[in-house]
PDB file of N, CA and C in Angstrom:
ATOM      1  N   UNK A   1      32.156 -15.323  -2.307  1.00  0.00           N
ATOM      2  CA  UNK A   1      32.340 -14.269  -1.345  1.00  0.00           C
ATOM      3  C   UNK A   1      32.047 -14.839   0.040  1.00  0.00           C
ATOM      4  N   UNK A   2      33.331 -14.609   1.106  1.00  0.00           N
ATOM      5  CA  UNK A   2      32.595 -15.008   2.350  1.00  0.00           C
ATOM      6  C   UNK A   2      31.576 -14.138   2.984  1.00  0.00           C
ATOM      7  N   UNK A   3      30.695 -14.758   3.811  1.00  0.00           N
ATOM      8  CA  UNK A   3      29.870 -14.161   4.800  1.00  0.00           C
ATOM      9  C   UNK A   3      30.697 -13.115   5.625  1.00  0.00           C
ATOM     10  N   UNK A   4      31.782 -13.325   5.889  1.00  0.00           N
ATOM     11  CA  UNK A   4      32.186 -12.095   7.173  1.00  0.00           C
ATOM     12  C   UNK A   4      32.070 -10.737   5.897  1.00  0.00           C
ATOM     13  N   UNK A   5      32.377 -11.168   4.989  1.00  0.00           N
ATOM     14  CA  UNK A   5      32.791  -9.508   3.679  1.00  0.00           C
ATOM     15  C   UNK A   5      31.213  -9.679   3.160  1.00  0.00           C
ATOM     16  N   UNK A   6      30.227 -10.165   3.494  1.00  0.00           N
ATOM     17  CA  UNK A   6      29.074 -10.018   3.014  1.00  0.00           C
ATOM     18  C   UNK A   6      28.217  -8.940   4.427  1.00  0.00           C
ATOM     19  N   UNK A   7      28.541  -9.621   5.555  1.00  0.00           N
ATOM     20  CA  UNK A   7      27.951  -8.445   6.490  1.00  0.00           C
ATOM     21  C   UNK A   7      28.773  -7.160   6.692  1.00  0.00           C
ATOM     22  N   UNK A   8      30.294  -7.524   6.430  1.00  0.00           N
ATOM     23  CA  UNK A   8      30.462  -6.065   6.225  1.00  0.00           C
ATOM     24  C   UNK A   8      29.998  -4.844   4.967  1.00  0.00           C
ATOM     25  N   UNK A   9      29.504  -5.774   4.188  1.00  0.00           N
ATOM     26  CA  UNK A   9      29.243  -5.013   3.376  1.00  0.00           C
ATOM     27  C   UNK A   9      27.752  -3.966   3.583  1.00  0.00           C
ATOM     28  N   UNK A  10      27.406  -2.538   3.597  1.00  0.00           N
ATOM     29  CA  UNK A  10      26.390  -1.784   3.621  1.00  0.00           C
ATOM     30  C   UNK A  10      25.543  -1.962   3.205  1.00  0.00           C
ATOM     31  N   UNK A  11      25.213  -2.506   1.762  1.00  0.00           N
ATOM     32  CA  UNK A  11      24.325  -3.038   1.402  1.00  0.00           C
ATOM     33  C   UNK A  11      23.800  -4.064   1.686  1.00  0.00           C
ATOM     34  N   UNK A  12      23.938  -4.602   2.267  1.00  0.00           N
ATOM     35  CA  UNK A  12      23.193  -5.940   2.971  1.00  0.00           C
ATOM     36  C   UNK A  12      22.940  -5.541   4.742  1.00  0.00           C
ATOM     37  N   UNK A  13      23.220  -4.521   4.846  1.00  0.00           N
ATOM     38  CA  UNK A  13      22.780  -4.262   6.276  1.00  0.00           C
ATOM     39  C   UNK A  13      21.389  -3.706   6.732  1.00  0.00           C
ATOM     40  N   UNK A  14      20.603  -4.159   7.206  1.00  0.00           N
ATOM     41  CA  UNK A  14      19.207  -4.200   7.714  1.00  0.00           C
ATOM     42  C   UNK A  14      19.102  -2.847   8.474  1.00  0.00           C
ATOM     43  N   UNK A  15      17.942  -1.969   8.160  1.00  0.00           N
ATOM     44  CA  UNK A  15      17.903  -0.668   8.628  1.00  0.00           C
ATOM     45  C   UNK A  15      17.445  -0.957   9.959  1.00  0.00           C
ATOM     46  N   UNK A  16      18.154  -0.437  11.211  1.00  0.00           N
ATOM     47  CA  UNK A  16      17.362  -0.568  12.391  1.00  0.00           C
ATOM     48  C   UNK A  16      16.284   0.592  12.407  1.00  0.00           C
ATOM     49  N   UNK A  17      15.862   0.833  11.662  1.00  0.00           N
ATOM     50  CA  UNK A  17      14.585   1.805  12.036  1.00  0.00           C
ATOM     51  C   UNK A  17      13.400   1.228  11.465  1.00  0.00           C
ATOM     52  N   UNK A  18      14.041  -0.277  10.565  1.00  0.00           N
ATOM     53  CA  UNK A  18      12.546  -0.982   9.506  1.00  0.00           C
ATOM     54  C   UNK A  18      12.124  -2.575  10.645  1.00  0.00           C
ATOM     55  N   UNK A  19      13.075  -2.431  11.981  1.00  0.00           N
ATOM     56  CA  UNK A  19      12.859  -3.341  12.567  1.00  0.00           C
ATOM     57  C   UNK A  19      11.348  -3.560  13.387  1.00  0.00           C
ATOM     58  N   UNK A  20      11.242  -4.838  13.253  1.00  0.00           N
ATOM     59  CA  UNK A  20       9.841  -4.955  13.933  1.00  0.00           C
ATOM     60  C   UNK A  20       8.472  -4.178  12.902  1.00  0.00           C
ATOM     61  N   UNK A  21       8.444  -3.995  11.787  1.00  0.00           N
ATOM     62  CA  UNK A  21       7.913  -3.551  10.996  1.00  0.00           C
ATOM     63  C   UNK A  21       6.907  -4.852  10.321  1.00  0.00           C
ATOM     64  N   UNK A  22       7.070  -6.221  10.149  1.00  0.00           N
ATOM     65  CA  UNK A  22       6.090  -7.157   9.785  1.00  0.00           C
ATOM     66  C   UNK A  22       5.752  -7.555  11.130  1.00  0.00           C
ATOM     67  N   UNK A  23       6.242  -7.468  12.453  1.00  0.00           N
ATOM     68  CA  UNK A  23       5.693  -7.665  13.745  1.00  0.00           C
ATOM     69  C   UNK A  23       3.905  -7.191  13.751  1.00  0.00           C
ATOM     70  N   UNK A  24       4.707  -5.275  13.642  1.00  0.00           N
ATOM     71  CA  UNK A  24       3.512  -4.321  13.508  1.00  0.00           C
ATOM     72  C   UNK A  24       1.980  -4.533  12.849  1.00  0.00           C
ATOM     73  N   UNK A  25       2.313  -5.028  11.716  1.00  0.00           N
ATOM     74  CA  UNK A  25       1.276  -5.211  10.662  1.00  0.00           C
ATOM     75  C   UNK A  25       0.697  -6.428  10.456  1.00  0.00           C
ATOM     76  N   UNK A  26       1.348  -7.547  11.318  1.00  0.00           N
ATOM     77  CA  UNK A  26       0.641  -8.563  11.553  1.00  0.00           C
ATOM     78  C   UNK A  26      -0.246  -8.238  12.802  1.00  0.00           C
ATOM     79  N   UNK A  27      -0.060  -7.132  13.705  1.00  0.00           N
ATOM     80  CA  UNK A  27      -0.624  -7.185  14.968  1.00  0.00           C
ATOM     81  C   UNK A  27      -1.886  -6.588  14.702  1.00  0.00           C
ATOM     82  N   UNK A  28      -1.582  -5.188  13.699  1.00  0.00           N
ATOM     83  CA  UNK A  28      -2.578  -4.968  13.323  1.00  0.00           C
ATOM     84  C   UNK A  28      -3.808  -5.390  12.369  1.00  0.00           C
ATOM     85  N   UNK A  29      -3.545  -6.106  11.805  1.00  0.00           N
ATOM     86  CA  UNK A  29      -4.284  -7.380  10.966  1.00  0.00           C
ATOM     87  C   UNK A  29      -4.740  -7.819  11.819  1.00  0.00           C
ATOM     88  N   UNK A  30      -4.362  -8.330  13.240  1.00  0.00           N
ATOM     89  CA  UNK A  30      -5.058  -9.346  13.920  1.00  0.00           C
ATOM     90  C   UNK A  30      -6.133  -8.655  15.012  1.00  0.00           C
ATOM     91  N   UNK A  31      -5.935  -6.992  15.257  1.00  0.00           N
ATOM     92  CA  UNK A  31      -6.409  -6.114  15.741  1.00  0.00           C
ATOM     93  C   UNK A  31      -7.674  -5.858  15.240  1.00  0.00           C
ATOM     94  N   UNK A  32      -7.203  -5.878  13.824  1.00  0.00           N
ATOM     95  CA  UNK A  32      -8.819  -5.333  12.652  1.00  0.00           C
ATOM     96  C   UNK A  32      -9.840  -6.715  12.674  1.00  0.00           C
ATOM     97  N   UNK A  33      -8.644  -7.819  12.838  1.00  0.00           N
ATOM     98  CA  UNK A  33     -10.114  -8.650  12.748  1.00  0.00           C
ATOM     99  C   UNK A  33     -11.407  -9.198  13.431  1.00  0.00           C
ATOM    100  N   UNK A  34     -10.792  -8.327  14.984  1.00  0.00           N
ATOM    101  CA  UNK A  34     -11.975  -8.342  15.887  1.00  0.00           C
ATOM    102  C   UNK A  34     -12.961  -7.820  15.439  1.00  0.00           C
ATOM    103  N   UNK A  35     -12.848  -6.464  14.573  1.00  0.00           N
ATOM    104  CA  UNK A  35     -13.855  -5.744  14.153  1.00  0.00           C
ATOM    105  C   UNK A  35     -14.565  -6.071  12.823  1.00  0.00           C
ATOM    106  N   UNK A  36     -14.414  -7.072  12.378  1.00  0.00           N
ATOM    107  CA  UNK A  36     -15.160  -7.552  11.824  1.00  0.00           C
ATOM    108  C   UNK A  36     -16.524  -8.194  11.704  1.00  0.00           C
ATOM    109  N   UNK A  37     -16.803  -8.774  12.360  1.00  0.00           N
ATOM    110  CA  UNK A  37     -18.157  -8.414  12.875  1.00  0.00           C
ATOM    111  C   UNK A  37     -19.336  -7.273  13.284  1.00  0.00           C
ATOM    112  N   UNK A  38     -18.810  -6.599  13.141  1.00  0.00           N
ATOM    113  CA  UNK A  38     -19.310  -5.190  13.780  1.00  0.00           C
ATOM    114  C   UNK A  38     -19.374  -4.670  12.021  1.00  0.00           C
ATOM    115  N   UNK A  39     -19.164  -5.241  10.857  1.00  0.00           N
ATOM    116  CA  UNK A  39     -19.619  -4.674   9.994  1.00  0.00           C
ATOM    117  C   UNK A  39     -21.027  -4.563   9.071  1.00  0.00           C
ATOM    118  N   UNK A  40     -21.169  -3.864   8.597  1.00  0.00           N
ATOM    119  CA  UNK A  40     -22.862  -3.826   8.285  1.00  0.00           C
ATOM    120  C   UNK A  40     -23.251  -5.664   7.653  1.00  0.00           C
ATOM    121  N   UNK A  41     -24.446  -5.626   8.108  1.00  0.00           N
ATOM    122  CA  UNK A  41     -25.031  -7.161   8.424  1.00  0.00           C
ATOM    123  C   UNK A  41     -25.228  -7.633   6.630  1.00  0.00           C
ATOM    124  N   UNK A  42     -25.097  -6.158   5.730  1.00  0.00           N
ATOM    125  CA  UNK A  42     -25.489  -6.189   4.197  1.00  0.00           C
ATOM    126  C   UNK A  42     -24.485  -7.036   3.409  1.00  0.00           C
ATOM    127  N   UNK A  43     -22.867  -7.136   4.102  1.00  0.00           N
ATOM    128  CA  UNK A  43     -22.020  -7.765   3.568  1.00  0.00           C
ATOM    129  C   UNK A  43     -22.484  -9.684   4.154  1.00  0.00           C
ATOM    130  N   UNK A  44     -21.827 -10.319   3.282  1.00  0.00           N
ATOM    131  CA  UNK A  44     -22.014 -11.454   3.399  1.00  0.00           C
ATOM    132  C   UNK A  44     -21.496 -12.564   4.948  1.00  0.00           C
ATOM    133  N   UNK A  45     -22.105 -13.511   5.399  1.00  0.00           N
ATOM    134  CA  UNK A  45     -21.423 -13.728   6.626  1.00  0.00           C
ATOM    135  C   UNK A  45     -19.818 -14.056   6.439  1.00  0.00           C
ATOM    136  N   UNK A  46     -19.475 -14.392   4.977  1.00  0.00           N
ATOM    137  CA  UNK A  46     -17.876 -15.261   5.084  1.00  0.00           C
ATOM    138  C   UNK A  46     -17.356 -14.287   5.562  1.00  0.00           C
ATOM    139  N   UNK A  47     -17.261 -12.458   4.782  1.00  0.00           N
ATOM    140  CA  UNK A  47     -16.398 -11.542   4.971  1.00  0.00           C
ATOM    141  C   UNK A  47     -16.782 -10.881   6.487  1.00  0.00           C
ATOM    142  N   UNK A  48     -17.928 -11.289   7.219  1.00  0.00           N
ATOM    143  CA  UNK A  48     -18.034 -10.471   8.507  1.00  0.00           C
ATOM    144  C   UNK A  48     -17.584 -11.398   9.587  1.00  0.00           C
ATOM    145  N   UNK A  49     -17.548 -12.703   9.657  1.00  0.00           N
ATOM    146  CA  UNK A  49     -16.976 -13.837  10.574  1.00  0.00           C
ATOM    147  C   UNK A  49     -15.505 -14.678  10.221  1.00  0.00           C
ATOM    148  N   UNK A  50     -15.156 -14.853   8.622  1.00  0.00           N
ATOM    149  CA  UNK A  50     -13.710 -15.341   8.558  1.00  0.00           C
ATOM    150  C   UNK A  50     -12.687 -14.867   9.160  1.00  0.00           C
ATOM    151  N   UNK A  51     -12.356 -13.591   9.122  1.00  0.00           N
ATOM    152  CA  UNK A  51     -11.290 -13.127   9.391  1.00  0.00           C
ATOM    153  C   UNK A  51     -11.310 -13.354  11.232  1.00  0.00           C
ATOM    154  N   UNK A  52     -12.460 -13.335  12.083  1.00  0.00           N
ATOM    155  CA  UNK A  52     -12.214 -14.198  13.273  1.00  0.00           C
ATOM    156  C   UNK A  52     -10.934 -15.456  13.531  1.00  0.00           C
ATOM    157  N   UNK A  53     -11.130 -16.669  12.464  1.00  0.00           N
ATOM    158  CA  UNK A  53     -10.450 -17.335  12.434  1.00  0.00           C
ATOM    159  C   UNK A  53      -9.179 -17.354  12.198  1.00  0.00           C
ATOM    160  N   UNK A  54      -8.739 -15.859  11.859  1.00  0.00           N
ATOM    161  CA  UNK A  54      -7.033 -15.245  11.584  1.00  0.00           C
ATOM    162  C   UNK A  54      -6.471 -14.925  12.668  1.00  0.00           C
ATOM    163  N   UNK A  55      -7.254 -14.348  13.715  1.00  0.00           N
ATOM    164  CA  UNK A  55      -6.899 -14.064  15.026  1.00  0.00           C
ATOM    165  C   UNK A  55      -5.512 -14.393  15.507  1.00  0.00           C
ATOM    166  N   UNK A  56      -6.130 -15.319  15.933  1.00  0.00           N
ATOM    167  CA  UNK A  56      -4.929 -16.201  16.424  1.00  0.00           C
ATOM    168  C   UNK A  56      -3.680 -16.856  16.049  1.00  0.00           C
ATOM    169  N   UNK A  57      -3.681 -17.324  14.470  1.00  0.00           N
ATOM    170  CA  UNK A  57      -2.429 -17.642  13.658  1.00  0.00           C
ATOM    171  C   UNK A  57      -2.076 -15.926  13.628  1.00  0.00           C
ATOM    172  N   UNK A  58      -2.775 -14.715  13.181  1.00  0.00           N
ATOM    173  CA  UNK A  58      -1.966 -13.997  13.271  1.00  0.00           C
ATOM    174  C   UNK A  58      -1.068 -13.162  14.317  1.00  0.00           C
ATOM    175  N   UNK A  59      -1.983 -13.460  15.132  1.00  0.00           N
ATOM    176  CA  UNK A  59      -1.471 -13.030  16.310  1.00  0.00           C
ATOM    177  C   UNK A  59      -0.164 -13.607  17.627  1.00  0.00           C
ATOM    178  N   UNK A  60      -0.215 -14.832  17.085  1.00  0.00           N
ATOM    179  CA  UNK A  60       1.023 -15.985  17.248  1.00  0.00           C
ATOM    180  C   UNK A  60       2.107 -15.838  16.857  1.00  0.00           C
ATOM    181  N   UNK A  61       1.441 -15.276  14.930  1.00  0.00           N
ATOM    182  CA  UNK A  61       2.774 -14.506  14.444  1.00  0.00           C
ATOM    183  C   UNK A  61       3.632 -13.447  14.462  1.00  0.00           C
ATOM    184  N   UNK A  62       2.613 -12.354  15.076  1.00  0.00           N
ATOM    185  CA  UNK A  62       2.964 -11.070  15.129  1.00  0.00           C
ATOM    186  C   UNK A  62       4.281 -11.095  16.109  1.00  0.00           C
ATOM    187  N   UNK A  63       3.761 -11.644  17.824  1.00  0.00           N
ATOM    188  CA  UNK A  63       4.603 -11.931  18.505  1.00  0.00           C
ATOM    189  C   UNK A  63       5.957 -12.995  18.100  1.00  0.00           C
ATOM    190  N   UNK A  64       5.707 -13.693  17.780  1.00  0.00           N
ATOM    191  CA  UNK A  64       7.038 -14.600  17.167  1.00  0.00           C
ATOM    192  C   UNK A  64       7.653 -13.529  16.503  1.00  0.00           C
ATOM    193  N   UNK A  65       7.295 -13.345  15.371  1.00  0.00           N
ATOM    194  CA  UNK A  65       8.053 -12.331  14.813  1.00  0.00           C
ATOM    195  C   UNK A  65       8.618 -10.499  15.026  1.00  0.00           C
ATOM    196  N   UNK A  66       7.810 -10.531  16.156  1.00  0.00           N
ATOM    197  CA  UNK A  66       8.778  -9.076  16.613  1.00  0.00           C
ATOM    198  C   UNK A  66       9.663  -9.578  18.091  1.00  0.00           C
ATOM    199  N   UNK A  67       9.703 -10.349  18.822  1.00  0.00           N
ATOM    200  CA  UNK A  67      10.329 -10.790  19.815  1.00  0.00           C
ATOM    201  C   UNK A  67      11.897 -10.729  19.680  1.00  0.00           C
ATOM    202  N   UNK A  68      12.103 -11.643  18.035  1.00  0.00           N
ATOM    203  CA  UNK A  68      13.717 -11.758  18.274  1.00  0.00           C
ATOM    204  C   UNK A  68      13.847  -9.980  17.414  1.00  0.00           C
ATOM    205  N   UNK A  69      12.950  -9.043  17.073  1.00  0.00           N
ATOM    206  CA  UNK A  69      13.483  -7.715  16.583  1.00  0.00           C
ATOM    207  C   UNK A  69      13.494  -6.598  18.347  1.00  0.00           C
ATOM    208  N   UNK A  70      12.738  -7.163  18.962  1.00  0.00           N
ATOM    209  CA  UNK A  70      13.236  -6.505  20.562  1.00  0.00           C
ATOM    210  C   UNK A  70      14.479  -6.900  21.183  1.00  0.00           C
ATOM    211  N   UNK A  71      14.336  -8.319  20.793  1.00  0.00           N
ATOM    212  CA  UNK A  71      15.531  -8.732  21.487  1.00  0.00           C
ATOM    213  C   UNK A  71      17.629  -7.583  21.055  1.00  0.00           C
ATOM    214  N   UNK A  72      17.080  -8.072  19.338  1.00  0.00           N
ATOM    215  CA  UNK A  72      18.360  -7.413  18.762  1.00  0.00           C
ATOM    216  C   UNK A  72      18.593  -5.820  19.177  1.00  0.00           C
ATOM    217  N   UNK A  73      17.374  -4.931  19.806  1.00  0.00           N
ATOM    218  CA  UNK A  73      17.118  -4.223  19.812  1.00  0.00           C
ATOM    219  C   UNK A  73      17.672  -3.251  21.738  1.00  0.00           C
ATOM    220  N   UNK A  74      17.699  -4.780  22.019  1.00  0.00           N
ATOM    221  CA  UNK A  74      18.013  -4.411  23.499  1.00  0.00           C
ATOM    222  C   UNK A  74      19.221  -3.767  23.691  1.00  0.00           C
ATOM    223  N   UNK A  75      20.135  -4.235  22.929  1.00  0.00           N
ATOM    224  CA  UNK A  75      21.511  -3.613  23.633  1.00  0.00           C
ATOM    225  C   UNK A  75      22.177  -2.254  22.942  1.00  0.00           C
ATOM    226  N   UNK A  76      21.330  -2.118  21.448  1.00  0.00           N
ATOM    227  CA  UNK A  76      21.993  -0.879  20.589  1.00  0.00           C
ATOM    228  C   UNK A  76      21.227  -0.012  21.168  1.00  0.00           C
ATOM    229  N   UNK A  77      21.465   1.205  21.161  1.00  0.00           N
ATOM    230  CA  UNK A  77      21.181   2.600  21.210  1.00  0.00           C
ATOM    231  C   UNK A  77      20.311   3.418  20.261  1.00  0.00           C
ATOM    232  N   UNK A  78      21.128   2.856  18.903  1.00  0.00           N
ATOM    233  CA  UNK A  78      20.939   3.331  17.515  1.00  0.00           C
ATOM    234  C   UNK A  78      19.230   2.627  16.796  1.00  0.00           C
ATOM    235  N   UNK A  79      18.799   1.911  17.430  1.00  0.00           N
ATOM    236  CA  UNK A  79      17.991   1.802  16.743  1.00  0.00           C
ATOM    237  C   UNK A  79      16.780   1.861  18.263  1.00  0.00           C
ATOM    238  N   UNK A  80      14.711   2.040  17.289  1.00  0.00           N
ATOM    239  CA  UNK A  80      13.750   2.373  18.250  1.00  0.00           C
ATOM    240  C   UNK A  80      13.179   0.827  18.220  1.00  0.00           C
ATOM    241  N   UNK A  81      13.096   0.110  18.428  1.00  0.00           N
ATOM    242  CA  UNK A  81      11.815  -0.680  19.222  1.00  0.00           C
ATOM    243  C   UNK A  81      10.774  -0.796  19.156  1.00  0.00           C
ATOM    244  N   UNK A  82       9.919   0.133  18.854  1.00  0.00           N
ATOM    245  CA  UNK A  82       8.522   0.418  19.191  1.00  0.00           C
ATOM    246  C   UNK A  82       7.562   0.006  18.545  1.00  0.00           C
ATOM    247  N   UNK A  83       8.085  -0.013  16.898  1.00  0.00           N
ATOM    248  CA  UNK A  83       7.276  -1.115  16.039  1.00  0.00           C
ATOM    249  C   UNK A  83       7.359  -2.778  16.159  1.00  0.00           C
ATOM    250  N   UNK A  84       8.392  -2.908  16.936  1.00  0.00           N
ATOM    251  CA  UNK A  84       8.457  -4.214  17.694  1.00  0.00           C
ATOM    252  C   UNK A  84       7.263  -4.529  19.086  1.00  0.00           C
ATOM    253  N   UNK A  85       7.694  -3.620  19.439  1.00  0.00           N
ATOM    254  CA  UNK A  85       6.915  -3.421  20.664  1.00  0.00           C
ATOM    255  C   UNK A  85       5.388  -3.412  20.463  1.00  0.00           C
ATOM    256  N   UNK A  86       5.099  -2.383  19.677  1.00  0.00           N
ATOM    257  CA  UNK A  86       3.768  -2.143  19.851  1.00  0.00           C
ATOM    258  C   UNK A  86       3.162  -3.802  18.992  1.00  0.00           C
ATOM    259  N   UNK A  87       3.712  -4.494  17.721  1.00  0.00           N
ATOM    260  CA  UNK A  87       3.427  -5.630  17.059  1.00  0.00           C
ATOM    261  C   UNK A  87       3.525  -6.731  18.034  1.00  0.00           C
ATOM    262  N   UNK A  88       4.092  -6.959  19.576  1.00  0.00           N
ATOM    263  CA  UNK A  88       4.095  -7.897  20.496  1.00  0.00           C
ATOM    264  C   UNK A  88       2.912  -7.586  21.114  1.00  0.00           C
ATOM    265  N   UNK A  89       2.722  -6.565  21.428  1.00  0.00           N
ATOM    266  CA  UNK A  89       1.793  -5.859  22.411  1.00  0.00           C
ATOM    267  C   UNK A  89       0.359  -6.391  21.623  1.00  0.00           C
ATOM    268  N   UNK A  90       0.279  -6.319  20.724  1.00  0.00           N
ATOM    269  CA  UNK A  90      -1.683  -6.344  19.686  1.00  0.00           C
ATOM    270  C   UNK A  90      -1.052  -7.505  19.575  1.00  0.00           C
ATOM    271  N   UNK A  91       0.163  -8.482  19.136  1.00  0.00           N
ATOM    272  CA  UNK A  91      -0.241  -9.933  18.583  1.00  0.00           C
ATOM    273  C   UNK A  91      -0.774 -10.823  20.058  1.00  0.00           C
ATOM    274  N   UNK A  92       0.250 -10.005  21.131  1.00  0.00           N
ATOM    275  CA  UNK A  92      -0.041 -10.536  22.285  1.00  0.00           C
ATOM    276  C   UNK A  92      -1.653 -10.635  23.353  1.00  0.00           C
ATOM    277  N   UNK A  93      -1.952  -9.437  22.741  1.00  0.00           N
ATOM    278  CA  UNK A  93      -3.805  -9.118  23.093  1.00  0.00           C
ATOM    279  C   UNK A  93      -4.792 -10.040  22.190  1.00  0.00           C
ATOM    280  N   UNK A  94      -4.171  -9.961  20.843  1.00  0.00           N
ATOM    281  CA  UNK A  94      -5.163 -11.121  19.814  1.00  0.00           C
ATOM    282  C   UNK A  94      -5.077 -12.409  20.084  1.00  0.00           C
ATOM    283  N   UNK A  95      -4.164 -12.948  21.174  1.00  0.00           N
ATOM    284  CA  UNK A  95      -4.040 -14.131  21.435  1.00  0.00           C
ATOM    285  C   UNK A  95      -4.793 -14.338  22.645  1.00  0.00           C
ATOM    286  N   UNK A  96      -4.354 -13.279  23.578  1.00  0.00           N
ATOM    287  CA  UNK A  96      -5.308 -13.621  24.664  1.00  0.00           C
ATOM    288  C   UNK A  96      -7.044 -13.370  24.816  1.00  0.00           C
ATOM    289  N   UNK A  97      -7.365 -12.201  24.228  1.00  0.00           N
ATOM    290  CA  UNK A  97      -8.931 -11.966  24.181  1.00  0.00           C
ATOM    291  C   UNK A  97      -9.739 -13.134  23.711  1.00  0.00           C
ATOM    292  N   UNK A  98      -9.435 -13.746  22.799  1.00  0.00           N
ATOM    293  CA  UNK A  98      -9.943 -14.801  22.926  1.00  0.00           C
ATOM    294  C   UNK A  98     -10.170 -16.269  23.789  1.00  0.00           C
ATOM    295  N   UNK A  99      -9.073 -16.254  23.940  1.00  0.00           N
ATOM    296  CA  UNK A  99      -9.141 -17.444  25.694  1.00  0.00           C
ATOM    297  C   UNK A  99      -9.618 -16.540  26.865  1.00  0.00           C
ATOM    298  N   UNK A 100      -9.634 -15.160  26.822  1.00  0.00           N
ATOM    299  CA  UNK A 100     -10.426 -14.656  28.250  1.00  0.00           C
ATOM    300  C   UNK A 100     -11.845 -15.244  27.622  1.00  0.00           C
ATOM    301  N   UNK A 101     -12.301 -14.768  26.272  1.00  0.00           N
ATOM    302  CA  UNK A 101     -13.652 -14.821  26.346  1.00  0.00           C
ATOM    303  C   UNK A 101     -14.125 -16.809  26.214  1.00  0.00           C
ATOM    304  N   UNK A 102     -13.354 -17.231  25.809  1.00  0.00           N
ATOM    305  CA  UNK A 102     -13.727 -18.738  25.853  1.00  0.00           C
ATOM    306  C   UNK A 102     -13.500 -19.262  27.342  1.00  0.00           C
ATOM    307  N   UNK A 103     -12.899 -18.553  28.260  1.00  0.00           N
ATOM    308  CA  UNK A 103     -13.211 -18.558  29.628  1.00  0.00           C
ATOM    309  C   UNK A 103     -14.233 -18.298  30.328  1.00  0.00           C
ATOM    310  N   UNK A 104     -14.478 -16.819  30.262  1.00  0.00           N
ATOM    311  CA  UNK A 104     -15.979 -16.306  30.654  1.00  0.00           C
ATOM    312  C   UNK A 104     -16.864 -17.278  30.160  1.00  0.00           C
ATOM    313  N   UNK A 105     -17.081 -17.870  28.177  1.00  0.00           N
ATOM    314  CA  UNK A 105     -18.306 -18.002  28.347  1.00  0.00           C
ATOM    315  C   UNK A 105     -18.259 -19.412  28.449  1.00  0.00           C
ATOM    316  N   UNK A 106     -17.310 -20.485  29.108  1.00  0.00           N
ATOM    317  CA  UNK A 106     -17.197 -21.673  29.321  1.00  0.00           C
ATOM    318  C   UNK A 106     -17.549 -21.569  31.249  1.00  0.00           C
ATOM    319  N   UNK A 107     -16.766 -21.103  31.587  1.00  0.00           N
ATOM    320  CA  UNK A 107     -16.819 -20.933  33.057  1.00  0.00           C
ATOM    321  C   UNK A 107     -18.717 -20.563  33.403  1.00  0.00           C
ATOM    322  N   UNK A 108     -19.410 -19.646  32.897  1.00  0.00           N
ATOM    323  CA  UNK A 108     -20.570 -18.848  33.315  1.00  0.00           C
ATOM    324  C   UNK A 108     -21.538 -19.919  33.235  1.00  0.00           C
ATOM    325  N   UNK A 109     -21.056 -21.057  32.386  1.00  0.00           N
ATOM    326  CA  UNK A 109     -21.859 -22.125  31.685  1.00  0.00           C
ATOM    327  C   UNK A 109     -22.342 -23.050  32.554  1.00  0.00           C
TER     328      UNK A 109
END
């Protein structure tokens, strides 16, 4: 079967409303793992400090991966954005909060 009769085909067509949807949930993964620390001191240190170290791979990813779903997103009508958007927006904050604060506490030093 060629590719041109494979994208015409419906079933293989990608819902624009599921776009930017692993953007989202990587952003938020990388959102929750600030707060990890902040959990009761009773749990062990791996589960209250590892997920620190996700930060940033996830948050690298979040943005990589909702960028080209904004992009496709720019010129149709028919489809929303926003789970793109908002998954750039938190992967894009999980990347930076951490170099502000390795700024502050390198600079104060």
């Amino acid at each position: 079967m060629s590719s041109l009769k494979q994208d015409a085909d419906p079933a293989h067509q990608e819902d624009p409303r599921s776009r930017g949807t692993g953007s989202l949930v990587l952003g938020v993964l990388a959102a929750a793992a600030f707060g990890c620390p902040f959990l009761p001191e009773a749990l062990p240190p791996l589960v209250r400090y590892f997920p620190l170290y996700l930060v940033l791979p996830l948050g690298i990813c979040a943005v990589v991966w909702g960028l080209p779903d904004l992009w496709r997103a720019w010129g149709t009508e028919d489809s929303s954005p926003v789970r793109a958007r908002t998954g750039v927006l938190l992967g894009a904050l999980a990347v930076l909060a951490p170099l502000v604060w390795l700024f502050f506490y390198f600079g104060a030093g």
